[in-house]
N, C-alpha and C. Protein backbone atom coordinates (compact mmCIF):
# COMPACT_ATOMS: atom_id res chain seq x y z
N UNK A 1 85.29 175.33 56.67
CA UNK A 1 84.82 175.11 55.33
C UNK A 1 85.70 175.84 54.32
N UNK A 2 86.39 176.95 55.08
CA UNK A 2 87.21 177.84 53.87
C UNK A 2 88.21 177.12 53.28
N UNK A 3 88.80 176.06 54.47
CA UNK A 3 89.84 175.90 53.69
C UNK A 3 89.52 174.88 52.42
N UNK A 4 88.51 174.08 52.65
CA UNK A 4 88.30 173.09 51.50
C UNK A 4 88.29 174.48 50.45
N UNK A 5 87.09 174.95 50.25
CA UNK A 5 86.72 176.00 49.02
C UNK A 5 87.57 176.77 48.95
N UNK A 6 89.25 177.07 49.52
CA UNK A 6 90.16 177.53 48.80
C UNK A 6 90.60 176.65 47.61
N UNK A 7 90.73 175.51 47.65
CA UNK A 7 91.27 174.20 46.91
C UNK A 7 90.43 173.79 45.93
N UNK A 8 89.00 173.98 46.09
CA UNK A 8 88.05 173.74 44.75
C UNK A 8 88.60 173.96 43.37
N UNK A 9 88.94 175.69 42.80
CA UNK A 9 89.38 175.60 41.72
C UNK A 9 90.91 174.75 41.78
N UNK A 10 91.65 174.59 42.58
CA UNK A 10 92.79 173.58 41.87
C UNK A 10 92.28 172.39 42.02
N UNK A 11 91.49 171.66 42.25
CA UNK A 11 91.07 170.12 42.24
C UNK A 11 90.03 169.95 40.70
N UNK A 12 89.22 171.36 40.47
CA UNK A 12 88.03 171.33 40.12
C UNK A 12 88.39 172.27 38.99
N UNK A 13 89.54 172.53 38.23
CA UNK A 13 89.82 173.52 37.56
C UNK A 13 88.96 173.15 35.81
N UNK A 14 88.89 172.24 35.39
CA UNK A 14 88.61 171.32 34.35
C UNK A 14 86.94 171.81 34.76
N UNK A 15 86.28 171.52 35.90
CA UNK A 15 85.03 171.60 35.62
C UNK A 15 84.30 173.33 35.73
N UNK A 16 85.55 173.96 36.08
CA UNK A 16 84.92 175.52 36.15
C UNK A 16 85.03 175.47 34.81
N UNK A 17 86.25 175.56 33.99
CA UNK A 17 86.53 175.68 32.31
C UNK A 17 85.03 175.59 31.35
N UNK A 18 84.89 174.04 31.75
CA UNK A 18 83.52 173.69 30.97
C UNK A 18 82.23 174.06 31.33
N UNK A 19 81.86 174.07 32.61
CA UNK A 19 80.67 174.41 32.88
C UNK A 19 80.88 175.82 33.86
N UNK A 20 79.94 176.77 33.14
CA UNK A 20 79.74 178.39 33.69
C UNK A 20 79.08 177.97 34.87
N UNK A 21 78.00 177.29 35.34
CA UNK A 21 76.98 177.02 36.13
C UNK A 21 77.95 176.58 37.48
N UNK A 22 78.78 176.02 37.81
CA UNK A 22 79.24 175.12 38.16
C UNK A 22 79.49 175.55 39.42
N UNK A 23 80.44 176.53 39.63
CA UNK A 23 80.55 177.83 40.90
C UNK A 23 79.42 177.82 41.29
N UNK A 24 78.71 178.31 40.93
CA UNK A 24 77.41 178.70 41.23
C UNK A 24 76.13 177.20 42.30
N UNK A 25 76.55 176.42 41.38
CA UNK A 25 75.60 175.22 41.97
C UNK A 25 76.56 174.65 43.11
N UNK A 26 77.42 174.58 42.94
CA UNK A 26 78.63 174.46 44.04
C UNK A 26 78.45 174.87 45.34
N UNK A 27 78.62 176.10 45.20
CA UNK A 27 78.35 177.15 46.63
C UNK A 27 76.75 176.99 47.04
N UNK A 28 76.10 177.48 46.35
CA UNK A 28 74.72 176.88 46.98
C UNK A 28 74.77 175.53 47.43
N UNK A 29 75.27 174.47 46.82
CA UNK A 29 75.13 173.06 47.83
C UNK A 29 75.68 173.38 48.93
N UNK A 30 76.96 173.94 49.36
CA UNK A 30 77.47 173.98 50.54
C UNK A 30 76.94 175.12 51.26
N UNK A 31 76.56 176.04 50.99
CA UNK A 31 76.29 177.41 52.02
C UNK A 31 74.70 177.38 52.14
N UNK A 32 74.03 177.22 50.77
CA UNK A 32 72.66 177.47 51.23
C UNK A 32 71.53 176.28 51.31
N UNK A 33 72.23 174.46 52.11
CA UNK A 33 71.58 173.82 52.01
C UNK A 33 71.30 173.95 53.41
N UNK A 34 70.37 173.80 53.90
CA UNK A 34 69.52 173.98 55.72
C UNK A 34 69.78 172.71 56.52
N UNK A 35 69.33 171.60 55.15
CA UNK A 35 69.28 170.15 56.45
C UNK A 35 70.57 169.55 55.34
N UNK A 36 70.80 168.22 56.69
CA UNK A 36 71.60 167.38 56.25
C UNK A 36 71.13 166.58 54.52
N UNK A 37 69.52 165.91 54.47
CA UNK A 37 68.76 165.89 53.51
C UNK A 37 69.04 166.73 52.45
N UNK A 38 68.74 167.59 52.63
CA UNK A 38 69.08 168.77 51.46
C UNK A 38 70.32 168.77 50.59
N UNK A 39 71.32 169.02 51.93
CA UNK A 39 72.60 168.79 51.60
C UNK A 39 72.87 167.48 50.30
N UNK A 40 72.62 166.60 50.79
CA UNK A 40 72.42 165.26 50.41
C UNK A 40 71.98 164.84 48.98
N UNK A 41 71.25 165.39 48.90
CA UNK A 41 70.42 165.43 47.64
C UNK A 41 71.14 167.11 46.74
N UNK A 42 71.18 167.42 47.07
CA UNK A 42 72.25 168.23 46.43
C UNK A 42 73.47 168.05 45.93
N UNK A 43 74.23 167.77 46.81
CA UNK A 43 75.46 166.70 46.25
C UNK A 43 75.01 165.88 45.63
N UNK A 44 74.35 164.87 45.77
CA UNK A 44 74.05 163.70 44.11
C UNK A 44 73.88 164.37 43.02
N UNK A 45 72.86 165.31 43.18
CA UNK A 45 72.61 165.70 41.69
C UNK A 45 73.88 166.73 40.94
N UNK A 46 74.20 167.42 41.93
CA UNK A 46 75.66 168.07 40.69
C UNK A 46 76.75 166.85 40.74
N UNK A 47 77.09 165.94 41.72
CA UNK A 47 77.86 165.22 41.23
C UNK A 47 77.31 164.35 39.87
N UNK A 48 76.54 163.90 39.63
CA UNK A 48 75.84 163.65 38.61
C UNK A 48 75.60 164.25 37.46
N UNK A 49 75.00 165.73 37.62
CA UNK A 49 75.12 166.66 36.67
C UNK A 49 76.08 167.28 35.85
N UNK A 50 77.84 166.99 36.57
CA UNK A 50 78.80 167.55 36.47
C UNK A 50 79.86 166.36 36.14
N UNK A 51 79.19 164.85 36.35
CA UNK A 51 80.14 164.14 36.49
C UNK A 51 81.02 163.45 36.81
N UNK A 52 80.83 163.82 38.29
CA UNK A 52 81.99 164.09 39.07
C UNK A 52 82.03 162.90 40.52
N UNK A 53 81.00 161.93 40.06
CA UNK A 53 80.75 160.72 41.11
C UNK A 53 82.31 159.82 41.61
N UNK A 54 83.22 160.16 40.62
CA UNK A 54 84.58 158.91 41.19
C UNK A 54 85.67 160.26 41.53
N UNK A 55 85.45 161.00 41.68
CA UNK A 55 86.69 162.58 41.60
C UNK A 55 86.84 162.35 43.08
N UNK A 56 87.75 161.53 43.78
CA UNK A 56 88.81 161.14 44.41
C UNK A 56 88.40 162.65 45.61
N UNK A 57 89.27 163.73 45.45
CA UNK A 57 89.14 164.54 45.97
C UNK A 57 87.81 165.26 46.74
N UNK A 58 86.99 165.01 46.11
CA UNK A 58 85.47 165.22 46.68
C UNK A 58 84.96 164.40 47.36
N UNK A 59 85.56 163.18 46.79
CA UNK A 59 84.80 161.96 47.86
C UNK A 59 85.76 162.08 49.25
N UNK A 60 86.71 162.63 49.29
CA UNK A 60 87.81 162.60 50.83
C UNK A 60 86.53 163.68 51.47
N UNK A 61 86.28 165.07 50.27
CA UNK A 61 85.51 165.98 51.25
C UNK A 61 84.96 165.53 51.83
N UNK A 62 83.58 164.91 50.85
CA UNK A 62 82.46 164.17 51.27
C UNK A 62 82.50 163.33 52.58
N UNK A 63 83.14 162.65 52.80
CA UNK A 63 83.78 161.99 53.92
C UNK A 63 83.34 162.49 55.28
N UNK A 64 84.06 163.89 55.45
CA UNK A 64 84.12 164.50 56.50
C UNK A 64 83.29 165.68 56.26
N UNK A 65 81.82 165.60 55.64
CA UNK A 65 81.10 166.80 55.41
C UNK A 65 80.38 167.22 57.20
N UNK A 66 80.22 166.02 57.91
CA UNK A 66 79.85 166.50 59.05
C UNK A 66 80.13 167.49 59.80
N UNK A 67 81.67 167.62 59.17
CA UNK A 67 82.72 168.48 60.04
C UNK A 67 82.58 170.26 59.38
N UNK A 68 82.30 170.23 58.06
CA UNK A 68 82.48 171.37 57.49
C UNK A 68 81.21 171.81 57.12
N UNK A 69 80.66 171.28 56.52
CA UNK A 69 78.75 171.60 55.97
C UNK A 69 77.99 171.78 56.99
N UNK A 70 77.69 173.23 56.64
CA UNK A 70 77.12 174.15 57.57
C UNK A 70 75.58 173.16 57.94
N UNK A 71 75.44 173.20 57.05
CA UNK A 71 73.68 172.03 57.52
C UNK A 71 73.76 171.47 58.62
N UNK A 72 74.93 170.04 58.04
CA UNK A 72 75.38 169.75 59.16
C UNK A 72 75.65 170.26 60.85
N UNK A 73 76.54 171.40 60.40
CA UNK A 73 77.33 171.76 61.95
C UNK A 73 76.43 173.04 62.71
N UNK A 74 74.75 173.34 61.73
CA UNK A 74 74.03 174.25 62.45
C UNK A 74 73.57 174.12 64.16
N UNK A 75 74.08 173.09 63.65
CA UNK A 75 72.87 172.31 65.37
C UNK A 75 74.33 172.28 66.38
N UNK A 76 75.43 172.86 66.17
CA UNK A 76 76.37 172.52 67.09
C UNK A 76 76.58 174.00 67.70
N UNK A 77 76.79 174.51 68.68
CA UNK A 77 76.91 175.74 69.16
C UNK A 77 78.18 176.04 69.61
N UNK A 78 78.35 177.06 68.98
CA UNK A 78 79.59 177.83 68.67
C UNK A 78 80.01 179.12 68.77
N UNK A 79 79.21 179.62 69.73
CA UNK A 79 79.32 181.09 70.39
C UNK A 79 79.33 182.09 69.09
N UNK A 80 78.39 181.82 67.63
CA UNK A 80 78.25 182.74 66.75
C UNK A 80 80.20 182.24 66.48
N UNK A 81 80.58 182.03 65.91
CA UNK A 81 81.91 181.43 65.44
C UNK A 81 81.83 180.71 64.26
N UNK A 82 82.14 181.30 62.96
CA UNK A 82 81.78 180.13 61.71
C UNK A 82 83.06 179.38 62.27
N UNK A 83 83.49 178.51 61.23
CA UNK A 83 84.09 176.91 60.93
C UNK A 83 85.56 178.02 60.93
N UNK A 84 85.39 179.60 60.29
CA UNK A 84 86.78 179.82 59.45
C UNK A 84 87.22 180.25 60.87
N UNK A 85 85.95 181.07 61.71
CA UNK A 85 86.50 181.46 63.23
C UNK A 85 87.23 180.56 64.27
N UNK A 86 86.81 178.97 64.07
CA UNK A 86 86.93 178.18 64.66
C UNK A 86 88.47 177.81 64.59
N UNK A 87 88.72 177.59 63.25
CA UNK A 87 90.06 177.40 62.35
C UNK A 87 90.31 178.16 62.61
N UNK A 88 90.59 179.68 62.95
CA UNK A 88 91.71 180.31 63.06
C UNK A 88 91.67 180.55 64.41
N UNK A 89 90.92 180.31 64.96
CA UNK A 89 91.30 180.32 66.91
C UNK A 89 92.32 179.32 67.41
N UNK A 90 92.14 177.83 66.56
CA UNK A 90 93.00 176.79 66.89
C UNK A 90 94.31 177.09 66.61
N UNK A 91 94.78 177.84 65.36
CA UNK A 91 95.91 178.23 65.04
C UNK A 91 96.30 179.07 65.85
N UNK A 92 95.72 180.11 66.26
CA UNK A 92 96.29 180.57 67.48
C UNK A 92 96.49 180.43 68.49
N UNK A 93 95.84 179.68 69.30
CA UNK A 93 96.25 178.69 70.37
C UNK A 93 97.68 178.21 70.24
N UNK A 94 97.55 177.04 68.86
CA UNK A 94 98.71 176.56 68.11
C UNK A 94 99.99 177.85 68.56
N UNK A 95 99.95 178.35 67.85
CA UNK A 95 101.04 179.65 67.78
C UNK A 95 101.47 180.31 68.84
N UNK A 96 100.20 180.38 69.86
CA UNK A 96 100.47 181.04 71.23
C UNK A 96 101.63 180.24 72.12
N UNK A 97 101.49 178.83 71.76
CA UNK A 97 102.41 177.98 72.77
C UNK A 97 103.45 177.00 71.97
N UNK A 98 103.69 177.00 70.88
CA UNK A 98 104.34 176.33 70.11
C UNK A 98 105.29 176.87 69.07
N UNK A 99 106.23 176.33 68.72
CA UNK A 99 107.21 177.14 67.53
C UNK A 99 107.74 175.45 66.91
N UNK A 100 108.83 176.34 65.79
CA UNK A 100 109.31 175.27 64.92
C UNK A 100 110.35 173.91 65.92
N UNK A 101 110.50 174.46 66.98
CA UNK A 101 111.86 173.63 67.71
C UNK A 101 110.51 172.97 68.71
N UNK A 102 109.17 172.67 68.78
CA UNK A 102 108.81 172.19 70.16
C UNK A 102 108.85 170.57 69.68
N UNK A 103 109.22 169.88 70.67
CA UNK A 103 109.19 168.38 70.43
C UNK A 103 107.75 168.33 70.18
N UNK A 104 108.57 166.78 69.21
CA UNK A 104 106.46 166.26 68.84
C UNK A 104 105.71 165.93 69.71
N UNK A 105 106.90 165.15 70.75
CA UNK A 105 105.63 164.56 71.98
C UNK A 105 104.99 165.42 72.58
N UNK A 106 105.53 166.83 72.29
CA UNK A 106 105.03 167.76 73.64
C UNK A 106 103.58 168.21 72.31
N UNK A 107 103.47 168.69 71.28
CA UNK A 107 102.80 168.93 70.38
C UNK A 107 101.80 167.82 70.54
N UNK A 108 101.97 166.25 70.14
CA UNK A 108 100.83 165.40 70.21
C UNK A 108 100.20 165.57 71.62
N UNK A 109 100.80 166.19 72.90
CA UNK A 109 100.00 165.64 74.03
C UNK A 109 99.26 167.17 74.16
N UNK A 110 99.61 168.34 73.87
CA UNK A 110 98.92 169.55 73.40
C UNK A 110 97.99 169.39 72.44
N UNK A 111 97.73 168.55 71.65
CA UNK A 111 96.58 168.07 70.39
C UNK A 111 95.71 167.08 71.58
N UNK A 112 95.89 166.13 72.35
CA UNK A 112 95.15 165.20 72.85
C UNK A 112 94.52 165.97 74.12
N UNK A 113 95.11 167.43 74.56
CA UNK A 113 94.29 167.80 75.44
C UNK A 113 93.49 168.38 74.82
N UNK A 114 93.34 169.62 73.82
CA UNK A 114 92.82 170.50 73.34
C UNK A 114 91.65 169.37 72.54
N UNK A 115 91.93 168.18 71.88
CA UNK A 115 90.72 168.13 71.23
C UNK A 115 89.64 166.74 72.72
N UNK A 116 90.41 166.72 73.53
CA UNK A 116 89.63 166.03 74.80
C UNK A 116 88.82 167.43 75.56
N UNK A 117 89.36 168.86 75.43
CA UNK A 117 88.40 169.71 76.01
C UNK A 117 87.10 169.82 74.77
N UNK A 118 87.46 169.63 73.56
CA UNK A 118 86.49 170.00 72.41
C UNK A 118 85.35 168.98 72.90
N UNK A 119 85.52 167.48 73.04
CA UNK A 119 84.23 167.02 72.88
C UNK A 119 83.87 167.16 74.22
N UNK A 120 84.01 167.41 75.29
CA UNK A 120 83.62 167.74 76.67
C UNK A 120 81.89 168.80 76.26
């Protein structure tokens, strides 16, 4: 999830400017909604409230909220591991066996094992 909400203020810089509230209703949709529902209805109304129903960039989030929105990913077990633990374990993996010179094929077939052990 971190990495999206590093990128908020540069996508979203225009709507921090104008609206003080905005941070604020923001982070509560993503951190303190429980159910998917919630979630849901949360996002409509600040996108609505804020404007922000065709903003390109949110709708890519939106997309893949399954993956990052905690609501969402409560029910998935993760040995106590947020999303940022998760993300930076993969990078290290990444790093542990890979550098700038490894062929791609050897990289794509290192991606097709690692995410074939994930859904196991």
């Amino acid at each position: 999830m971190w990495h999206s909400e590093k990128k908020i203020p540069e996508y979203l810089s225009h709507v921090f400017h104008e609206f003080d509230n905005f941070k604020n209703d923001f982070s509560k949709c993503l951190h303190f909604t429980t159910t998917p529902e919630e979630f849901e209805t949360s996002w409509i109304n600040i996108m609505k409230m804020y404007s922000l129903e065709e903003h390109s960039w949110l709708h890519r989030r939106y997309t893949t909220r399954e993956k990052w929105i905690s609501a969402y990913v409560r029910t998935t077990f993760c040995v106590g591991m947020s999303t940022a633990q998760r993300s930076e374990s993969m990078n290290k993996y990444f790093k542990d066996y890979l550098n700038s010179s490894t062929p791609m094929s050897v990289v794509s077939n290192m991606i097709k094992l690692l995410t074939l052990g994930m859904t196991k």
